[in-house]
N, C-alpha and C. Protein backbone atom coordinates (compact mmCIF):
# COMPACT_ATOMS: atom_id res chain seq x y z
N UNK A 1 8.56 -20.14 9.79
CA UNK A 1 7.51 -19.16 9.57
C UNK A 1 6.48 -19.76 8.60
N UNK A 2 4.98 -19.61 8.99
CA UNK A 2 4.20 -19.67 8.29
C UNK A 2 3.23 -18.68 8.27
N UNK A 3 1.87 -18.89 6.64
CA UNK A 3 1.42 -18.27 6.15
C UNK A 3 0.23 -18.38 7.51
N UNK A 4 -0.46 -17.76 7.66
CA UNK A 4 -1.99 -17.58 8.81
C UNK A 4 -2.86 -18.10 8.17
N UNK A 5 -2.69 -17.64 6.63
CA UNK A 5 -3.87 -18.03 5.28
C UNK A 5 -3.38 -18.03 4.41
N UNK A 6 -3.39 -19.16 3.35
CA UNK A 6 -3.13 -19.23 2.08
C UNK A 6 -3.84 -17.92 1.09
N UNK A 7 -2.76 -17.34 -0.07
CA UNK A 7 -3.88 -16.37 -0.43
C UNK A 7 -3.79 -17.10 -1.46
N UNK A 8 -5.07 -17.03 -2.00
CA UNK A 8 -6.27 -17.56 -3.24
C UNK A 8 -5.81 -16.17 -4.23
N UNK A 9 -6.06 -14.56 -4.10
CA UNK A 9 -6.68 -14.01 -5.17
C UNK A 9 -4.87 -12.82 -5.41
N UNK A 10 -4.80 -12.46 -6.51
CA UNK A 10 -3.61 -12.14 -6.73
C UNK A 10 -3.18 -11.22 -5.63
N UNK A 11 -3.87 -10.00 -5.77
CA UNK A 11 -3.86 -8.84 -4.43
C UNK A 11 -3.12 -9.68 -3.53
N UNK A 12 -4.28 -11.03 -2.79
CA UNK A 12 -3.80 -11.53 -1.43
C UNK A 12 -2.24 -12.01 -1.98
N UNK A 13 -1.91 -12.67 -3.08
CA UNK A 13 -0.31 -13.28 -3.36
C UNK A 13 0.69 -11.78 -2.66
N UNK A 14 0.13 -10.60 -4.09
CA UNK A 14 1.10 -9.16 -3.86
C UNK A 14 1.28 -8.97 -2.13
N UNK A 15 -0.27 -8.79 -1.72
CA UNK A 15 -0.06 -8.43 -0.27
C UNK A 15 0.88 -9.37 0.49
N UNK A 16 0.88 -10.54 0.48
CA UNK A 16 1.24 -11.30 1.46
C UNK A 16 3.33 -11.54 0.96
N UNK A 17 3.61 -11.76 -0.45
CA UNK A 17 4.41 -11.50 -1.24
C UNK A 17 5.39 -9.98 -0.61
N UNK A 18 4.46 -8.77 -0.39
CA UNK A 18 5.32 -7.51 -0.45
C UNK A 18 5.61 -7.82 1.35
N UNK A 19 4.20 -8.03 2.09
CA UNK A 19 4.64 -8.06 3.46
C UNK A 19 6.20 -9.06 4.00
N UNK A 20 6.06 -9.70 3.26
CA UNK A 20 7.54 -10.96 3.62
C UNK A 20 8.63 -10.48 3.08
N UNK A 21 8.43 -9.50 1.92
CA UNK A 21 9.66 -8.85 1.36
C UNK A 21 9.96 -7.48 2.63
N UNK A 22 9.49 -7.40 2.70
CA UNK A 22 9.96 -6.33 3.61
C UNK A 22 10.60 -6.54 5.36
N UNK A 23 9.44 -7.78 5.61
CA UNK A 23 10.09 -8.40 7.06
C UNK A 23 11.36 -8.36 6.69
N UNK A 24 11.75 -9.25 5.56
CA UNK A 24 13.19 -9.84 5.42
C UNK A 24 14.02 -8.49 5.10
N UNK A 25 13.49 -7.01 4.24
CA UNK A 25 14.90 -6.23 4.27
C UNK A 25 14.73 -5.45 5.83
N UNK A 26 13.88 -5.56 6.49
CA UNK A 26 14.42 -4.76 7.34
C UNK A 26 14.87 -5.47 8.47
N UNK A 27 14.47 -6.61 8.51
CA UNK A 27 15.07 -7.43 9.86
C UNK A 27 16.81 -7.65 9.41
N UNK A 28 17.00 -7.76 7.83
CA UNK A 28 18.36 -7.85 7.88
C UNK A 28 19.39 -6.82 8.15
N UNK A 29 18.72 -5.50 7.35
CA UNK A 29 18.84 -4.03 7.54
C UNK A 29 19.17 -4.02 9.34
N UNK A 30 18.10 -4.11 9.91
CA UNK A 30 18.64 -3.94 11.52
C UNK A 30 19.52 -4.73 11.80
N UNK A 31 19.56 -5.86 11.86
CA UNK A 31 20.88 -6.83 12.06
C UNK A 31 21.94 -6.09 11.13
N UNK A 32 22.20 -5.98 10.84
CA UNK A 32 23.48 -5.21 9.62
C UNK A 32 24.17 -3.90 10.61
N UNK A 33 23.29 -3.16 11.21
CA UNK A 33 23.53 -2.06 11.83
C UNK A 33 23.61 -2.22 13.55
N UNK A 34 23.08 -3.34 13.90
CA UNK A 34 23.64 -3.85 15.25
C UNK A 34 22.31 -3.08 16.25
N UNK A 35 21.01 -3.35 15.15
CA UNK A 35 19.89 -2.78 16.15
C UNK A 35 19.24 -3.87 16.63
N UNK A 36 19.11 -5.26 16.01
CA UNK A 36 19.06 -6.62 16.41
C UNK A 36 20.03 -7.06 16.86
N UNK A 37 20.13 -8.32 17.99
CA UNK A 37 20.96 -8.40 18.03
C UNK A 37 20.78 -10.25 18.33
N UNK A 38 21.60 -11.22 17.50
CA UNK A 38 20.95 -12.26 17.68
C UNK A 38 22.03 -13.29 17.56
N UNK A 39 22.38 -13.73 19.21
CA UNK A 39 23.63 -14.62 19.52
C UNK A 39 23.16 -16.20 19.28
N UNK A 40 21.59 -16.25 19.24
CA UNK A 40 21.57 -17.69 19.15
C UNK A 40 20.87 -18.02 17.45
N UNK A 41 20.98 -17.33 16.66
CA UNK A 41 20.30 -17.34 15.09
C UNK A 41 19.13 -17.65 15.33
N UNK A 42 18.33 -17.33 16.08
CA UNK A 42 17.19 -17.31 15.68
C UNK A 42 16.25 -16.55 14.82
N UNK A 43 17.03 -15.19 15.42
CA UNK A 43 16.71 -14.15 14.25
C UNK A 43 16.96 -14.41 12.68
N UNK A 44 17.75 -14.70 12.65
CA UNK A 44 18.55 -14.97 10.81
C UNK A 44 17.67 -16.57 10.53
N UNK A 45 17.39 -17.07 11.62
CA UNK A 45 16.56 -18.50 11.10
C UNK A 45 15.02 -17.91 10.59
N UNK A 46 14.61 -17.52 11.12
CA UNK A 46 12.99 -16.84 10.70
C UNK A 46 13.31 -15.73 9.86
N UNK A 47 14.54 -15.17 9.03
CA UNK A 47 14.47 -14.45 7.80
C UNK A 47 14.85 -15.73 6.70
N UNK A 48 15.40 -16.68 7.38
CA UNK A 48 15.47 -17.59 5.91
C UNK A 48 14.57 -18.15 5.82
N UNK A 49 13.19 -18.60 7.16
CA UNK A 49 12.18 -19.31 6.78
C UNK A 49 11.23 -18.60 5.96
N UNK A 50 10.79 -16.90 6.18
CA UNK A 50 10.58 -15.82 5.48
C UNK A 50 10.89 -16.49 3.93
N UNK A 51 11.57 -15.98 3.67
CA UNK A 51 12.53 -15.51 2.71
C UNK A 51 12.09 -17.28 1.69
N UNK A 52 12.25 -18.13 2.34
CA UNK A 52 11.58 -19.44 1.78
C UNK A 52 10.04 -19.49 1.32
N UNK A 53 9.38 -18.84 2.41
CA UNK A 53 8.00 -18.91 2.14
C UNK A 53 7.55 -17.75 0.63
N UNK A 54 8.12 -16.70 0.99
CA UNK A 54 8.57 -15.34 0.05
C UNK A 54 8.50 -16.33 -1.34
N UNK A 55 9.72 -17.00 -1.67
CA UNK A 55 9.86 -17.52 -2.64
C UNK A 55 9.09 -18.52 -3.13
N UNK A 56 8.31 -19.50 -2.48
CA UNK A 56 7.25 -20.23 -2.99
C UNK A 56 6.00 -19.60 -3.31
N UNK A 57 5.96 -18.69 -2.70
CA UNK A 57 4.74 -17.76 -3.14
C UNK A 57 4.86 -17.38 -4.54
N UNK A 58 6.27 -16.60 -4.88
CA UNK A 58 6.65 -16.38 -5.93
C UNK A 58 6.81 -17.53 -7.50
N UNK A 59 6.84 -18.21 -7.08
CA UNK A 59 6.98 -19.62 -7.45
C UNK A 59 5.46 -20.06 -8.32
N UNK A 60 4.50 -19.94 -7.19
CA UNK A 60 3.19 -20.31 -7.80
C UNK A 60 2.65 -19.38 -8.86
N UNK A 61 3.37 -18.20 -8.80
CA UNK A 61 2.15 -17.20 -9.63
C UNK A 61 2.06 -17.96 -11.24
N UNK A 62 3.34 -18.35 -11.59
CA UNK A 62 2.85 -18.39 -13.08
C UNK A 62 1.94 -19.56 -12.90
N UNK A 63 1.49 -20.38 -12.53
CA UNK A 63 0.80 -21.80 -12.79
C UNK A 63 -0.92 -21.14 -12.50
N UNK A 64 -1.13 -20.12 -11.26
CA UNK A 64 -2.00 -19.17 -11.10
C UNK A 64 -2.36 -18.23 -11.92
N UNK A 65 -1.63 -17.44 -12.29
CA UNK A 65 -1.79 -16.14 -13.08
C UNK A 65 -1.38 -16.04 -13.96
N UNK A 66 -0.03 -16.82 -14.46
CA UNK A 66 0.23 -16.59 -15.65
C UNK A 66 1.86 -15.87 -15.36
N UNK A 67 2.14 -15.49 -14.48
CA UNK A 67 3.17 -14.67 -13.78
C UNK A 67 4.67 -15.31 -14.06
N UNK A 68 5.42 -14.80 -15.07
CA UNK A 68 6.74 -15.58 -15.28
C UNK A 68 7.94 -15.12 -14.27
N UNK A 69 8.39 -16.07 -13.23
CA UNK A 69 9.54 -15.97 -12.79
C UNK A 69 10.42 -14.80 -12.84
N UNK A 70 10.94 -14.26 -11.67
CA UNK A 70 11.95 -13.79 -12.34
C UNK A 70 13.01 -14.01 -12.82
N UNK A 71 13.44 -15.50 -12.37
CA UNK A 71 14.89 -15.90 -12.88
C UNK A 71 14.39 -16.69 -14.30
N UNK A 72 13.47 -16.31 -14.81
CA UNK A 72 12.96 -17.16 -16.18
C UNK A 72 12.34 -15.85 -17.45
N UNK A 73 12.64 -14.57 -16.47
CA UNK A 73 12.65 -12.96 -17.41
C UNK A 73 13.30 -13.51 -18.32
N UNK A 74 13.03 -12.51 -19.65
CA UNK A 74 14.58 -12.11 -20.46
C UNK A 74 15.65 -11.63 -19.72
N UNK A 75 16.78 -11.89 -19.95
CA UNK A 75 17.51 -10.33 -19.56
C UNK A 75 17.83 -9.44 -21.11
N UNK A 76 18.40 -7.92 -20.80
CA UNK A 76 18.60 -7.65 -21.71
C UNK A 76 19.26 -6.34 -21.35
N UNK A 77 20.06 -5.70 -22.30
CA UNK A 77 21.29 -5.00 -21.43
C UNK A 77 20.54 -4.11 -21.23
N UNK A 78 21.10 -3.20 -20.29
CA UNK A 78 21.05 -1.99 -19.87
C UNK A 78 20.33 -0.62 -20.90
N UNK A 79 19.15 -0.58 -20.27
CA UNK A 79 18.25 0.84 -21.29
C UNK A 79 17.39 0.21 -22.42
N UNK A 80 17.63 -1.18 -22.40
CA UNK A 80 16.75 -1.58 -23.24
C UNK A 80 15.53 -2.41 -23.21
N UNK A 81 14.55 -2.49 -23.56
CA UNK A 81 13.49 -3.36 -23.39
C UNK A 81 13.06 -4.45 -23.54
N UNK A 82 12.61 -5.69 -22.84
CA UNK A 82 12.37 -6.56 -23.00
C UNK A 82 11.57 -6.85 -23.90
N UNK A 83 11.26 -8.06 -24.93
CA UNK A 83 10.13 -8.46 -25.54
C UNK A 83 8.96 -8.08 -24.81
N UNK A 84 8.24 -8.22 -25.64
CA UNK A 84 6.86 -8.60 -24.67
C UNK A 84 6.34 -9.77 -24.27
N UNK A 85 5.82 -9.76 -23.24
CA UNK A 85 5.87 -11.17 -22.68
C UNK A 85 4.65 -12.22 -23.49
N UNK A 86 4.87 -13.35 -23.60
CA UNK A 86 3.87 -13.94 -24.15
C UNK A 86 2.59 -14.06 -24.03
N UNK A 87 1.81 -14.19 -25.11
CA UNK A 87 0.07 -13.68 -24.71
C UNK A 87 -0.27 -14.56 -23.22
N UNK A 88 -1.41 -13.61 -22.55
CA UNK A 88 -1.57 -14.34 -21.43
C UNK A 88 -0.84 -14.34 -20.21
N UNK A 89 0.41 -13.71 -20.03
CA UNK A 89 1.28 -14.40 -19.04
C UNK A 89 1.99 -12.54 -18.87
N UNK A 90 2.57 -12.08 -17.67
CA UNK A 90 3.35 -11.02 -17.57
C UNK A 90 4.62 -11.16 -16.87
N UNK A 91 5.51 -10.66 -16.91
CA UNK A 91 7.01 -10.45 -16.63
C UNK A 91 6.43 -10.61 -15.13
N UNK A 92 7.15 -11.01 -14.15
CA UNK A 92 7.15 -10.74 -12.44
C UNK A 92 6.64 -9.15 -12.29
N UNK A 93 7.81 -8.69 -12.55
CA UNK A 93 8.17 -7.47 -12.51
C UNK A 93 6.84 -6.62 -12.86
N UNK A 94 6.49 -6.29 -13.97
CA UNK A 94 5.61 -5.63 -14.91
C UNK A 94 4.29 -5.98 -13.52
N UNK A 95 4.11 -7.31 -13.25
CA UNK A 95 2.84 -8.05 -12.35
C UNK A 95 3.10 -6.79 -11.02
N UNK A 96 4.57 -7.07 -10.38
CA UNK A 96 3.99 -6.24 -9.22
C UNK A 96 4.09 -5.21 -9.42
N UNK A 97 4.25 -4.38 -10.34
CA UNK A 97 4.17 -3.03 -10.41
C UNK A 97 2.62 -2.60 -10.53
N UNK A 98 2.16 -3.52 -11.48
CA UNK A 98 0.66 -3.23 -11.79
C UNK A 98 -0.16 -3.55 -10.51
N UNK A 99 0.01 -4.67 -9.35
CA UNK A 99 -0.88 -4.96 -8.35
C UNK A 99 0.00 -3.94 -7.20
N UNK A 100 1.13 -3.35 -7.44
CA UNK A 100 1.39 -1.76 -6.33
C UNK A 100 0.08 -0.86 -6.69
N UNK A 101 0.07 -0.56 -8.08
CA UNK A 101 -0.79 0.52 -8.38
C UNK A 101 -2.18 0.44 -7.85
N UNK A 102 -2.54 -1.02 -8.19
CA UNK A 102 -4.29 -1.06 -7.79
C UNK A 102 -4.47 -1.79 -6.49
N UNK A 103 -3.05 -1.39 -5.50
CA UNK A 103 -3.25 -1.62 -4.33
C UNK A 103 -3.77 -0.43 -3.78
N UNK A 104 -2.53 0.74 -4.25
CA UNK A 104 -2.33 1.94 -3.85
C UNK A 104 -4.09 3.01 -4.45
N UNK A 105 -4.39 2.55 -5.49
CA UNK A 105 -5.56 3.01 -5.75
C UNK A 105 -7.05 2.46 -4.71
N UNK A 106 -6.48 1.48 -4.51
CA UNK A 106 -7.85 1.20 -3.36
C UNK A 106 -7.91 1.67 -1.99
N UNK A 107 -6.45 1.61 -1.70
CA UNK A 107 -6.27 2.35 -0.57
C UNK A 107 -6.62 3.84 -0.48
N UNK A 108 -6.29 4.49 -1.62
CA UNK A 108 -6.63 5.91 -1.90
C UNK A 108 -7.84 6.22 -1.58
N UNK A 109 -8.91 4.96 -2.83
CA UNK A 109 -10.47 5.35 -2.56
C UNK A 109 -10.69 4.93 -1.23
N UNK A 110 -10.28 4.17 -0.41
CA UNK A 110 -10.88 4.05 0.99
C UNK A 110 -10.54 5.07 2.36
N UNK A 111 -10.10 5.82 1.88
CA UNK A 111 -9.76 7.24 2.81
C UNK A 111 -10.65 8.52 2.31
N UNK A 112 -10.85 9.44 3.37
CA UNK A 112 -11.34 10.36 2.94
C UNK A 112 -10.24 11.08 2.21
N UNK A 113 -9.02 11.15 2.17
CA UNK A 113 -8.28 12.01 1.04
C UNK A 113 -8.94 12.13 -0.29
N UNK A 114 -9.67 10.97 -0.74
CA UNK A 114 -10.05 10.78 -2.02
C UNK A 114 -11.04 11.74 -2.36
N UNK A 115 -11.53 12.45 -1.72
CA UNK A 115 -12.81 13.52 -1.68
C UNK A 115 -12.27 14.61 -1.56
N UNK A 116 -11.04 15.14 -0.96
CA UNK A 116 -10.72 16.14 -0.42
C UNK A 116 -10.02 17.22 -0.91
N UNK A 117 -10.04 18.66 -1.36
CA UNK A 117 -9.29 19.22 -2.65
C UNK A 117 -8.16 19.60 -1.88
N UNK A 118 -7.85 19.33 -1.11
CA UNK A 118 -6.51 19.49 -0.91
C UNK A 118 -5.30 18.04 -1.11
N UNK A 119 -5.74 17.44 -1.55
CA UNK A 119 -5.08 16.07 -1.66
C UNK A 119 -4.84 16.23 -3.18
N UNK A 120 -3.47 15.71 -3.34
CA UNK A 120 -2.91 16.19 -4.68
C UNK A 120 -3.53 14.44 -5.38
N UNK A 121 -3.62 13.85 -4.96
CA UNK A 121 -4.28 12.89 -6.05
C UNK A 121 -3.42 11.35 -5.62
N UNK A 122 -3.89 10.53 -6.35
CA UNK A 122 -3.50 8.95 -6.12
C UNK A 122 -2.12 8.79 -7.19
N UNK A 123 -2.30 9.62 -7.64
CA UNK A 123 -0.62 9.63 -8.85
C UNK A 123 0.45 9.89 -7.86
N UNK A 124 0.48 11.05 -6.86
CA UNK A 124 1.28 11.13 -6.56
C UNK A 124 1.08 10.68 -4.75
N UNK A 125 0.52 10.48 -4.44
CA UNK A 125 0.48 9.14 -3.01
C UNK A 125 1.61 7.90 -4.14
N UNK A 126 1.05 7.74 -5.36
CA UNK A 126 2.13 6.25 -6.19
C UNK A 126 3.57 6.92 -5.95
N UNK A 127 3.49 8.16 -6.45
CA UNK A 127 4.88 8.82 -6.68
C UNK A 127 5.34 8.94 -5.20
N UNK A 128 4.67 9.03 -4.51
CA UNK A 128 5.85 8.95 -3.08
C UNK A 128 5.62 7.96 -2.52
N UNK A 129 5.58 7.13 -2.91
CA UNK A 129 5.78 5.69 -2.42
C UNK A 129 4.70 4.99 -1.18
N UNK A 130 3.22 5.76 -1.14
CA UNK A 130 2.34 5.50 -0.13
C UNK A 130 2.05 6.35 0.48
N UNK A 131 3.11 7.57 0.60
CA UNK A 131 2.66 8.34 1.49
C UNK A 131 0.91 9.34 0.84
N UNK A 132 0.45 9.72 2.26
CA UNK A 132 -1.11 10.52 1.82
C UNK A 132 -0.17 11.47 1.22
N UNK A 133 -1.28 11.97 0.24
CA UNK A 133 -0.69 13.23 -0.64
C UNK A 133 -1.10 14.40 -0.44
N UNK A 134 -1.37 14.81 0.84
CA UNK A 134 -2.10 16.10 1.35
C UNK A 134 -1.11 17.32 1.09
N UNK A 135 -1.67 18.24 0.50
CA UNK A 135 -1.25 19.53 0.31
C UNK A 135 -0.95 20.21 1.31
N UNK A 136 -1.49 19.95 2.97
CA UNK A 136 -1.85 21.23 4.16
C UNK A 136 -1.20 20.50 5.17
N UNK A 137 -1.02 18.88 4.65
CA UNK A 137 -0.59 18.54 6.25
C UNK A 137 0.82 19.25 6.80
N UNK A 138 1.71 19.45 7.86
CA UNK A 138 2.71 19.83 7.59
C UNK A 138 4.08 18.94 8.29
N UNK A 139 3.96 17.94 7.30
CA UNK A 139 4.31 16.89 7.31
C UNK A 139 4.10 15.90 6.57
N UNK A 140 4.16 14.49 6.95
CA UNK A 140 4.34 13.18 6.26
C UNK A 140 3.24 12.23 6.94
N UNK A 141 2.28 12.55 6.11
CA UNK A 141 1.24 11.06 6.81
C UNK A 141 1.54 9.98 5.82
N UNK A 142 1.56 8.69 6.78
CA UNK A 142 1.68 7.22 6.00
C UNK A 142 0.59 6.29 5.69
N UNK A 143 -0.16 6.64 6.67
CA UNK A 143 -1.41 6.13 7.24
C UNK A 143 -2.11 6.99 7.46
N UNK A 144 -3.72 6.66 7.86
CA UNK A 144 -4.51 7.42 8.55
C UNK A 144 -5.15 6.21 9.63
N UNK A 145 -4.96 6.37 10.71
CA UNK A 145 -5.63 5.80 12.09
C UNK A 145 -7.37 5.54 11.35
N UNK A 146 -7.85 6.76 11.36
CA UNK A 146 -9.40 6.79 10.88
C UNK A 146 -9.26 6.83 9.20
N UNK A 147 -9.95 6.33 8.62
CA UNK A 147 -9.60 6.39 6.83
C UNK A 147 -11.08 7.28 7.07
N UNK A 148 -11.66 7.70 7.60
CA UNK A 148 -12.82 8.37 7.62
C UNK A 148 -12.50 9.97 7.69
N UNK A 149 -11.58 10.50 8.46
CA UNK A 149 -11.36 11.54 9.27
C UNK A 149 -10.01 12.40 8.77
N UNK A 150 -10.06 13.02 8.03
CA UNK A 150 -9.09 14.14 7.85
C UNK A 150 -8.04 14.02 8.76
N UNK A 151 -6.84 13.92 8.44
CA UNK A 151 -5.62 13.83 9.41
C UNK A 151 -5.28 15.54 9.99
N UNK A 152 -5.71 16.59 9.14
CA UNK A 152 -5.57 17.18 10.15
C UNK A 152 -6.67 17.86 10.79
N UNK A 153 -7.38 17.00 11.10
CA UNK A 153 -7.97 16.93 12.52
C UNK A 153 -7.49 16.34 13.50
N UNK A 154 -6.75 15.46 13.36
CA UNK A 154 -5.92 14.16 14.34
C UNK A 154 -4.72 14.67 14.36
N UNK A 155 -4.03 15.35 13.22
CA UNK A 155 -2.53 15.65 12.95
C UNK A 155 -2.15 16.35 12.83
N UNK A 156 -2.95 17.26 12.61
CA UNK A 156 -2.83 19.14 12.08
C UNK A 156 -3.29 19.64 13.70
N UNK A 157 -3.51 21.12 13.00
CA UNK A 157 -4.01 21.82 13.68
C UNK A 157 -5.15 22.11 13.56
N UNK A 158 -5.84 21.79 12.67
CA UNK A 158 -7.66 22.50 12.22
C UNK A 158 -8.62 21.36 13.13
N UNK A 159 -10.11 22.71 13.51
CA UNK A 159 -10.73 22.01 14.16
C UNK A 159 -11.96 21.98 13.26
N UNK A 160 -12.96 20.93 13.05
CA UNK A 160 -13.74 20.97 11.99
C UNK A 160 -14.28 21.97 11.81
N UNK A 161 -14.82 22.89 11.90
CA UNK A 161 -14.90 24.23 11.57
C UNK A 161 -13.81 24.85 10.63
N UNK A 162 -12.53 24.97 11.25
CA UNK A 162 -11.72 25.10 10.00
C UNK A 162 -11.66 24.30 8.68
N UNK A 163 -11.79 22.76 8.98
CA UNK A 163 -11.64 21.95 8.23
C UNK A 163 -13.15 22.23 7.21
N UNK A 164 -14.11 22.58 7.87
CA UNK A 164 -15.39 22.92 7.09
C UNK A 164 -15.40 24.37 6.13
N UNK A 165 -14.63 25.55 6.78
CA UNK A 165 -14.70 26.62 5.96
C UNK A 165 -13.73 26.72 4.49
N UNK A 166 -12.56 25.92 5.19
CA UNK A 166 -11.36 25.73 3.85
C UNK A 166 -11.74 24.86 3.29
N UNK A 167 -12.53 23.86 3.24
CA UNK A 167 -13.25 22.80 1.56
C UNK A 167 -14.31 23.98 1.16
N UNK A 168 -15.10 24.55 2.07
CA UNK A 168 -15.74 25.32 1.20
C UNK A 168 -14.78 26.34 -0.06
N UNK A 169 -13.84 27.52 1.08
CA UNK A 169 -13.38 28.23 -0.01
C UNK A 169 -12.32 27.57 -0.94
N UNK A 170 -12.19 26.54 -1.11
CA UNK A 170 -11.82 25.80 -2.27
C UNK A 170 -12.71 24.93 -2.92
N UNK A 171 -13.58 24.63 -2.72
CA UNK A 171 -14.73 24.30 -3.90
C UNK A 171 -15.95 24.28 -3.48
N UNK A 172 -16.26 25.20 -2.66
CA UNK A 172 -17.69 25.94 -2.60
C UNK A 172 -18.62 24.77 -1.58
N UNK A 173 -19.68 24.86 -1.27
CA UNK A 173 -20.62 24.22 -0.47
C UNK A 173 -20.93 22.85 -1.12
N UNK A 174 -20.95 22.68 -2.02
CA UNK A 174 -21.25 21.15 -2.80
C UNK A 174 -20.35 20.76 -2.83
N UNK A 175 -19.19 21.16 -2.55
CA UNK A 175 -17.63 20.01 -2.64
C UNK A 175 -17.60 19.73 -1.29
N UNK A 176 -18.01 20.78 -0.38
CA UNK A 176 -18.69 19.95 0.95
C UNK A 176 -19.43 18.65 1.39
N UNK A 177 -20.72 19.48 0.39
CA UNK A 177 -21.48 18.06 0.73
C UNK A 177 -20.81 16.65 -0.05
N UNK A 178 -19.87 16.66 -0.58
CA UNK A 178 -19.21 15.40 -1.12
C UNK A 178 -18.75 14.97 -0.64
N UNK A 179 -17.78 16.04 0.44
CA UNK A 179 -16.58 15.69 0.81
C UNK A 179 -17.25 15.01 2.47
N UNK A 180 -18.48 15.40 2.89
CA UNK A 180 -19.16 14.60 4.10
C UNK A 180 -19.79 13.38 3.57
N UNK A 181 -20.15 13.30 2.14
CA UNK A 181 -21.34 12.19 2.03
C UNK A 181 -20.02 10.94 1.48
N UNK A 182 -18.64 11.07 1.75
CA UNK A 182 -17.60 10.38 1.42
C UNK A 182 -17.10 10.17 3.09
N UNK A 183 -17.41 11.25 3.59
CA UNK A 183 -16.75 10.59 5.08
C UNK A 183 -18.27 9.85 5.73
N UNK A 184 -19.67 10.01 5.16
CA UNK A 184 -19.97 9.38 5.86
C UNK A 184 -20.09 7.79 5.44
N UNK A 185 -19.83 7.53 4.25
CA UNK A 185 -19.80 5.96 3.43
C UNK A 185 -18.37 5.27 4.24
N UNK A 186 -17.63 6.30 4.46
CA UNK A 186 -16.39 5.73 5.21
C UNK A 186 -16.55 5.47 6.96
N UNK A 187 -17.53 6.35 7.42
CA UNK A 187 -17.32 6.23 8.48
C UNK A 187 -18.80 4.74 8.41
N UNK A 188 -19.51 4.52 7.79
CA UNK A 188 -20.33 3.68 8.21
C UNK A 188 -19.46 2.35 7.67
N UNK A 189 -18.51 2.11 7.18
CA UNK A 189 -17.43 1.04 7.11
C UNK A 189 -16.99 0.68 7.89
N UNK A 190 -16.57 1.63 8.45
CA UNK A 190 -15.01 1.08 9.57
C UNK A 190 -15.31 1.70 10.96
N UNK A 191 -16.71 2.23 11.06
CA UNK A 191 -17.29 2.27 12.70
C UNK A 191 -18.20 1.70 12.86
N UNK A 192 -17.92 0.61 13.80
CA UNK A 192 -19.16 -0.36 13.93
C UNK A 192 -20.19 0.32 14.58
N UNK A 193 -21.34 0.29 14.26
CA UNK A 193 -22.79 0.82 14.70
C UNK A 193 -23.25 0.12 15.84
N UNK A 194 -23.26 0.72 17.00
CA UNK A 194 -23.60 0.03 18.67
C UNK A 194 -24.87 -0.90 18.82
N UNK A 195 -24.99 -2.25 18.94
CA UNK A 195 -26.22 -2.81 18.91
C UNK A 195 -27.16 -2.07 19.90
N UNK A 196 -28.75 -2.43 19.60
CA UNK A 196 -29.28 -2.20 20.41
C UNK A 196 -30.56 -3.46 20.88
């Protein structure tokens, strides 16, 4: 297994870093439970090439960022806190927690949830682990197909009309016009405009 693109900027390390962590627990996860099924190892060969690449990635951050190892942490027992890490440089750990957050925060601002008063906020999209934090959906969005477009219009039941009278009676006609002049910065992003 290889990288498509080397990443240059930390984000791209986290992104590319979390995506390989996850190939590897769930491809093993399914193999474990007999939903893969792989008589000639090929499967288990491309989680260790994974799982190699995973780790050199990991490898570079401190010489990049400053990023100390994790097998080069303190340890320290149970409930208690590590030093602080030396000027300049952060624990692994401490690193991806902080590039989850200002992943999860960009993702936030690039959806219309971020406008929307029914969306309980980017604290708790962190607190559930990605999921949108919509108050009305009735259900579990992970994603949104359109980051422009209210999921429940796509996922619910409301038809913009509904979706237009309930932002009003929760924050009046100007939380409207926010909540359009945010879908339309989004929709002129991520819908390409038809040449002519």
């Amino acid at each position: 297994m290889e990288l498509k693109k080397q990443p240059e900027t930390e984000m791209e390390y986290w992104e590319a870093i979390e995506a390989l962590g996850g190939y590897v627990w769930s491809t093993n996860h399914a193999m474990s439970h007999g939903r893969i099924e792989d008589p000639d190892g090929e499967v288990a060969m491309s989680v260790v090439k994974a799982q190699g690449v995973l780790e050199g990635l990991v490898g570079e951050l401190e010489g990049k960022f400053g990023v100390i190892h994790p097998k080069n942490c303190p340890k320290v027992e149970f409930g208690k806190q590590p030093p602080p890490a030396p000027e300049g440089k952060s624990y692994y750990w401490d690193w991806y927690k902080r590039m989850k957050l200002e992943n999860y925060k960009a993702e936030y601002e690039g959806m219309i949830c971020s406008a929307c008063p029914f969306s309980q906020g980017v604290e708790q999209m962190i607190a559930l682990g990605g999921v949108i934090p919509c108050g009305v959906f009735p259900g579990m969005m992970y994603r949104l197909s359109r980051p422009y477009a209210c999921g429940m219009l796509h996922g619910g039941d409301w038809s913009q009309e509904t979706l237009d009278v309930r932002v009003i009676e929760a924050v009046g006609p100007d939380g409207l016009k926010k909540f359009r002049a945010k879908e339309r910065e989004l929709t002129a992003k991520f819908v390409p405009t038809p040449q002519t």
